[in-house]
Protein backbone atom coordinates (compact mmCIF):
# COMPACT_ATOMS: atom_id res chain seq x y z
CA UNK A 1 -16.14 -11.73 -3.04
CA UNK A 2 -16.49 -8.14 -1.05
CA UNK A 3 -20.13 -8.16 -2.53
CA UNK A 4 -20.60 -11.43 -1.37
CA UNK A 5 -19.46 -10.86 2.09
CA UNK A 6 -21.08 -7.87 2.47
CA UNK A 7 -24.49 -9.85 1.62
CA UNK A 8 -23.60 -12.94 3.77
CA UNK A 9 -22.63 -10.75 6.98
CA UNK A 10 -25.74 -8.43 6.38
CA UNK A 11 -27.76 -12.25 5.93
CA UNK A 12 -31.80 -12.62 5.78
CA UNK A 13 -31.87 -8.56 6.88
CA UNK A 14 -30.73 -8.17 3.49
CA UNK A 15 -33.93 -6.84 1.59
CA UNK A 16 -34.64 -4.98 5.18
CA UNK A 17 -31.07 -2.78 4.55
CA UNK A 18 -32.15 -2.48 0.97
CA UNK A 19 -35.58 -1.13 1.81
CA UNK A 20 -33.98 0.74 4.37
CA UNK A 21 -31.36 2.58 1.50
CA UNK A 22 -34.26 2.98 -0.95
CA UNK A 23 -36.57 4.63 1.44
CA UNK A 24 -33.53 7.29 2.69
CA UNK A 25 -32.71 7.93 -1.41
CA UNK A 26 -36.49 8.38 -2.23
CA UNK A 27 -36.79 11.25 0.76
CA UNK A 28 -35.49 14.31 -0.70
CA UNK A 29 -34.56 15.83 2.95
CA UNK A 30 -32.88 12.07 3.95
CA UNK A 31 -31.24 11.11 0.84
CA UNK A 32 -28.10 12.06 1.88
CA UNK A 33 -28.00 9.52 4.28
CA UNK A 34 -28.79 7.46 1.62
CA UNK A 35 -26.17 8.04 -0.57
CA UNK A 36 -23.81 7.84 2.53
CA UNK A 37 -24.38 4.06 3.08
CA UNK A 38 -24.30 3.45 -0.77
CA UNK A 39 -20.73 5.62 -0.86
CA UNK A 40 -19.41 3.76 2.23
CA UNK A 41 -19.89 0.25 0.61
CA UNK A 42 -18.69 1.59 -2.95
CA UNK A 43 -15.74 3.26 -1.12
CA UNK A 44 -14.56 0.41 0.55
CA UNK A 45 -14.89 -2.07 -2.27
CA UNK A 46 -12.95 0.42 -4.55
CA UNK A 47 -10.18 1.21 -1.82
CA UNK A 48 -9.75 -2.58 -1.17
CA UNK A 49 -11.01 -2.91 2.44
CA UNK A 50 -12.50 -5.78 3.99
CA UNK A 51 -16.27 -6.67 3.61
CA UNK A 52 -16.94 -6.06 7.58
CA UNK A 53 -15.44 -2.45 7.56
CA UNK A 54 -18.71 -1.15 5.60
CA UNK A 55 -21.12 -3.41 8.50
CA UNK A 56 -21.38 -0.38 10.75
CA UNK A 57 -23.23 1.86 8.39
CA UNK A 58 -25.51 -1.25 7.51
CA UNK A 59 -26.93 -0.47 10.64
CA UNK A 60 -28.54 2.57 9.65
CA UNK A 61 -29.57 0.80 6.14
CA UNK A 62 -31.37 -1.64 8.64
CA UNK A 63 -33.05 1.54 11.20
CA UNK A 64 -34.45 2.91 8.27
CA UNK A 65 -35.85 -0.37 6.53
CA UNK A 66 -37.53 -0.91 9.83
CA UNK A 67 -40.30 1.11 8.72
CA UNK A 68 -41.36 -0.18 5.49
CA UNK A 69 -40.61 -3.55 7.53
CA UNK A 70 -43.40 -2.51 9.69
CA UNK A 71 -45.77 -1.62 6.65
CA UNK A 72 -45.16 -4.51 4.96
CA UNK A 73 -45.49 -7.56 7.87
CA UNK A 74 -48.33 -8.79 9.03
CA UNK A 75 -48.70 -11.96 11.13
CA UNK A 76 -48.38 -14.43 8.21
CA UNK A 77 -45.27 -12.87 6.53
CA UNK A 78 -43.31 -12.65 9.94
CA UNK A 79 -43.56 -16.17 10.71
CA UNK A 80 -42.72 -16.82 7.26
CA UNK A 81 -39.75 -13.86 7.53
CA UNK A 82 -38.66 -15.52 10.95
CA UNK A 83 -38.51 -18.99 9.20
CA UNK A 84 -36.37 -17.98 6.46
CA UNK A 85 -33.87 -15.87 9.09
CA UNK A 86 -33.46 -19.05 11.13
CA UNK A 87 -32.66 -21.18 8.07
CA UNK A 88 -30.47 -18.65 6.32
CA UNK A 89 -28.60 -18.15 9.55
CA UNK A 90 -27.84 -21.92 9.98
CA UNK A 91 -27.08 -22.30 6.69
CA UNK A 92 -24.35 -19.83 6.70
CA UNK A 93 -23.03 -20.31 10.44
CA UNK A 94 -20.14 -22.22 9.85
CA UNK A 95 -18.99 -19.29 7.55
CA UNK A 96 -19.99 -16.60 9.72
CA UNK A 97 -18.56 -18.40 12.61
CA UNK A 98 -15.83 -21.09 13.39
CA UNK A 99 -18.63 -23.17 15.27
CA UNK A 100 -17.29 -26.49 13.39
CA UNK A 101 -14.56 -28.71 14.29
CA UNK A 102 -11.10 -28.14 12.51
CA UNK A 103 -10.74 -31.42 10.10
CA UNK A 104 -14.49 -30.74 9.31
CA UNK A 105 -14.42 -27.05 8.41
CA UNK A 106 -11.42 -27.67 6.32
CA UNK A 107 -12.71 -31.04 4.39
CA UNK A 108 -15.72 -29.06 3.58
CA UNK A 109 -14.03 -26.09 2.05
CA UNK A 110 -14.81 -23.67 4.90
CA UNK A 111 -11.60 -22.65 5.02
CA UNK A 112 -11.43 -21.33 1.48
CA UNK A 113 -14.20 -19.04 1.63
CA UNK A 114 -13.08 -17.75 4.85
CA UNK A 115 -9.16 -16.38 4.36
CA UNK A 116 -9.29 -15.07 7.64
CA UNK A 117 -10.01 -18.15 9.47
CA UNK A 118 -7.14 -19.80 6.38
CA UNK A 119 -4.58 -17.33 8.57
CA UNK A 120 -5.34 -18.43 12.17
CA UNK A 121 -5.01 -22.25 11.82
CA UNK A 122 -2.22 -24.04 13.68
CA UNK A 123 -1.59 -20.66 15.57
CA UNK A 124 -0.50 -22.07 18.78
CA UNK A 125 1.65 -24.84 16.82
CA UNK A 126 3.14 -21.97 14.91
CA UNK A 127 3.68 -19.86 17.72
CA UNK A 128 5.77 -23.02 19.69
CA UNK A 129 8.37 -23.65 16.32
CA UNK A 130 9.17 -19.98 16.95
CA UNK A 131 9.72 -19.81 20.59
CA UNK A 132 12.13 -22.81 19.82
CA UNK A 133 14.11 -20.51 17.30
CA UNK A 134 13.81 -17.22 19.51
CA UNK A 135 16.61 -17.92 22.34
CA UNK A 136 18.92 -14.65 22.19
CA UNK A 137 16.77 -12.80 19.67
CA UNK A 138 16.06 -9.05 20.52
CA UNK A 139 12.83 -8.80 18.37
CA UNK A 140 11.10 -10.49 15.88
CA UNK A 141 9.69 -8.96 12.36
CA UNK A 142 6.71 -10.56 11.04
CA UNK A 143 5.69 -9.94 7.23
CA UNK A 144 1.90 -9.36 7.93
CA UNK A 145 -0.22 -8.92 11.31
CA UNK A 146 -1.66 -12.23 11.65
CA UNK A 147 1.47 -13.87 11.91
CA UNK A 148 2.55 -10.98 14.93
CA UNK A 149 -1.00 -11.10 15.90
CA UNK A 150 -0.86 -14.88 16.80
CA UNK A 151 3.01 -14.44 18.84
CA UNK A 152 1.34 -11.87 20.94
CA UNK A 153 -2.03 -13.56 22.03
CA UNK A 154 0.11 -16.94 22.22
CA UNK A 155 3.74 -16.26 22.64
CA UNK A 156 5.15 -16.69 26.37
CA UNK A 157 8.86 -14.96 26.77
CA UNK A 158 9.26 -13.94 23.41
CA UNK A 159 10.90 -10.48 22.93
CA UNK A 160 9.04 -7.77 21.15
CA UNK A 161 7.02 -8.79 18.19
CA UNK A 162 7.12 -6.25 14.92
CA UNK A 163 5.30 -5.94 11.94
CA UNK A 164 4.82 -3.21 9.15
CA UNK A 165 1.89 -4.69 7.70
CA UNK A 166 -1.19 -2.16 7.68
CA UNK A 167 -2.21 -0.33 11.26
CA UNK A 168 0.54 -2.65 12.99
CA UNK A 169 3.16 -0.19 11.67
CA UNK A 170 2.16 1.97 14.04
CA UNK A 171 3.12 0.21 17.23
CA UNK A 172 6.80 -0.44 16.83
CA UNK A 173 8.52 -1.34 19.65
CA UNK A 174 11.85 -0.05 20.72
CA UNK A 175 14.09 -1.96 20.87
CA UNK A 176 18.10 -1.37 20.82
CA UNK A 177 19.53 -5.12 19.76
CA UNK A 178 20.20 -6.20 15.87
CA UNK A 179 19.82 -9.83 16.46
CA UNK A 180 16.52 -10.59 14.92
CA UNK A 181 13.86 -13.58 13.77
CA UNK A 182 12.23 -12.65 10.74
CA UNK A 183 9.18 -14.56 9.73
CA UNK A 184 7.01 -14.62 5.94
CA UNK A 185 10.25 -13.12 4.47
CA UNK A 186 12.53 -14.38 1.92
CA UNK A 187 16.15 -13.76 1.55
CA UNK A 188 15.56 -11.35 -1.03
CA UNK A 189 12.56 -9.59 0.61
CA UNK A 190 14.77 -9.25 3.80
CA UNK A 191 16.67 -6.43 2.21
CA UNK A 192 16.87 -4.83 6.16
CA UNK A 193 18.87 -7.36 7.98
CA UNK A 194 21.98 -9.50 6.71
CA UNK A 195 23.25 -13.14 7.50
CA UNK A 196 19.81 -14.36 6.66
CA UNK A 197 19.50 -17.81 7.36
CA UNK A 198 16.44 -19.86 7.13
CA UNK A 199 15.70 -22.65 10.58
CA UNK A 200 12.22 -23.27 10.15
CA UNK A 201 9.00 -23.39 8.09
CA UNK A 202 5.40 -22.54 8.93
CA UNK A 203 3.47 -25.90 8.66
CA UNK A 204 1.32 -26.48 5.96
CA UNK A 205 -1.21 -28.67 8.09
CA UNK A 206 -4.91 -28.22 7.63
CA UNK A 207 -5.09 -25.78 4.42
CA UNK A 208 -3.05 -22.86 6.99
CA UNK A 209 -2.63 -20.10 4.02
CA UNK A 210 0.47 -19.25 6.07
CA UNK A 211 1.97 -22.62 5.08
CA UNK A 212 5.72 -22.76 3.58
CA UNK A 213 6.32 -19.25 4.87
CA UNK A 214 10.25 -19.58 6.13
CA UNK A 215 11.43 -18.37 9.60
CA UNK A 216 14.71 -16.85 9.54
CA UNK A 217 17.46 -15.52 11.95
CA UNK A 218 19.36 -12.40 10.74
CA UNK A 219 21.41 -9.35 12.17
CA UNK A 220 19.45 -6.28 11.11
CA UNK A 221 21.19 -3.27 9.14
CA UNK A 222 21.16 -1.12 12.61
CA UNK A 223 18.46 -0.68 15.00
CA UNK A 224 14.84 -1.41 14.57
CA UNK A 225 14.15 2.19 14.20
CA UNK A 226 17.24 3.06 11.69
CA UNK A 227 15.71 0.52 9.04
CA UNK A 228 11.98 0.87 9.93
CA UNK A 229 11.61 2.26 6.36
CA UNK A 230 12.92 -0.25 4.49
CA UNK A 231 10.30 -2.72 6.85
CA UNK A 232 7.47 -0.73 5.89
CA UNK A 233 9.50 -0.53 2.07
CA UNK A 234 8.35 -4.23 2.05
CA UNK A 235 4.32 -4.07 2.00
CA UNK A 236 4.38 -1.91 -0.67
C-alpha cells in the first residue's frame, strides 16, 4: 500500500522521478543524491511512515528527470505525455482528493483505499455527541489525533483536548481537574483514570473507521501531568 501511494501521489510524473533517480545514481559526482531519494523512500516504508512523508524529496527525483525529460520530448510525445497526465489525474482524483460527494465516495469504495479520509467522516456529528457528554469535564483524552484533531477544528466550549498518539504528545495541556471524557478507550485500556463509565458511541454511519469507538467519563488517577505516562503507556 506505501508503494502504491507513493506511485499514485507522485501520478503520470512517475517515469519523470524515475529518470530523474537513475540519472543522479549514473553520475558518479551526483549519486549521492541519488541514493538519498532512494534511502528516504526505503526509510520511510521500513520505519512505518506514511506514503506522503517521502513526497518532498520526490521533488528533487522530478528536478533532475527534467533533463532527460527535455532530451526525450519532442512535439508529438508531449501532447501524447500531456494526454496521458490529464487522464491519469482524473482517473485518480477522487483518491487524491475528496472532490466526490459523501454517499458516492463511500458506495464506490473510496473510502477504503483512503484510511485517512475513513477517519474524518461524520466529524462534526462526532464532535456534537461529545459536547453533549462534556458538561463539567476538565479535559478530554482522545486515543489517537484524529479523533482530538476533529474536537479542536470543530469543538465550541469544550475544555482542553489531549491525546498521546504520535507528535500530539507533545502539546499537553495543563490542566489541574481529574474529571475527564475519555474517547477510543476501553475500560481496560483506561488503566489512568477510574469510575470508567461508558455514555456514548462513535457512529458507525458511512464506513467512519472510528465507528463503535466508546466515549467514556472517568476521574483520572491524579492530574493530567501525574499519569501522562501511563497515557502515552497506551500507544505503545
Amino acid at each position: 500500500m506505501f508503494i502504491a501511494n507513493v506511485i499514485l501521489l507522485t501520478g503520470a510524473a512517475v517515469p519523470v522521478a524515475v529518470a530523474g533517480i537513475v540519472s543522479l545514481v549514473r553520475e558518479r559526482v551526483l549519486r549521492p543524491f541519488g541514493w538519498t531519494i532512494v534511502g528516504t523512500v526505503v526509510a520511510y516504508f521500513v520505519l512505518g511512515g506514511k506514503s506522503y512523508y517521502a513526497l518532498p524529496v520526490m521533488v528533487f527525483a522530478l528536478a533532475a528527470g527534467a533533463i532527460p525529460l527535455d532530451r526525450w520530448a519532442t512535439r508529438r510525445r508531449l501532447i501524447l505525455a500531456g494526454a496521458v497526465f490529464v487522464v491519469v489525474g482524473l482517473a485518480v482524483l477522487p483518491i487524491s482528493l475528496p472532490v466526490l460527494p459523501l454517499h458516492t465516495a463511500v458506495r464506490h469504495g473510496v473510502f477504503k483505499a483512503r484510511g485517512d479520509y475513513q477517519s474524518e467522516v461524520g466529524w462534526p456529528a462526532y464532535v456534537r455527541l461529545v459536547e453533549r457528554h462534556a458538561a463539567g469535564i476538565d479535559v478530554i483524552v482522545t486515543d489517537n489525533y484524529g479523533e482530538a484533531g476533529a474536537l479542536v477544528v470543530f469543538g465550541n466550549g469544550l475544555p482542553p483536548v489531549a491525546s498521546a498518539d504520535v507528535t500530539m504528545r507533545y502539546w499537553r495541556p495543563q490542566v489541574a481537574g481529574r474529571r475527564a471524557l475519555v474517547v477510543g478507550y476501553t475500560r481496560h485500556a483506561a488503566s489512568f483514570c477510574s469510575g470508567y463509565r461508558v455514555v456514548a458511541h462513535i457512529s458507525t454511519a458511512d464506513d467512519s473507521d472510528e465507528g463503535k469507538e466508546p466515549i467514556a467519563h472517568c476521574t483520572l488517577l491524579g492530574t493530567l501531568t501525574d499519569v501522562w505516562p501511563r497515557v502515552i503507556a497506551t500507544q505503545n
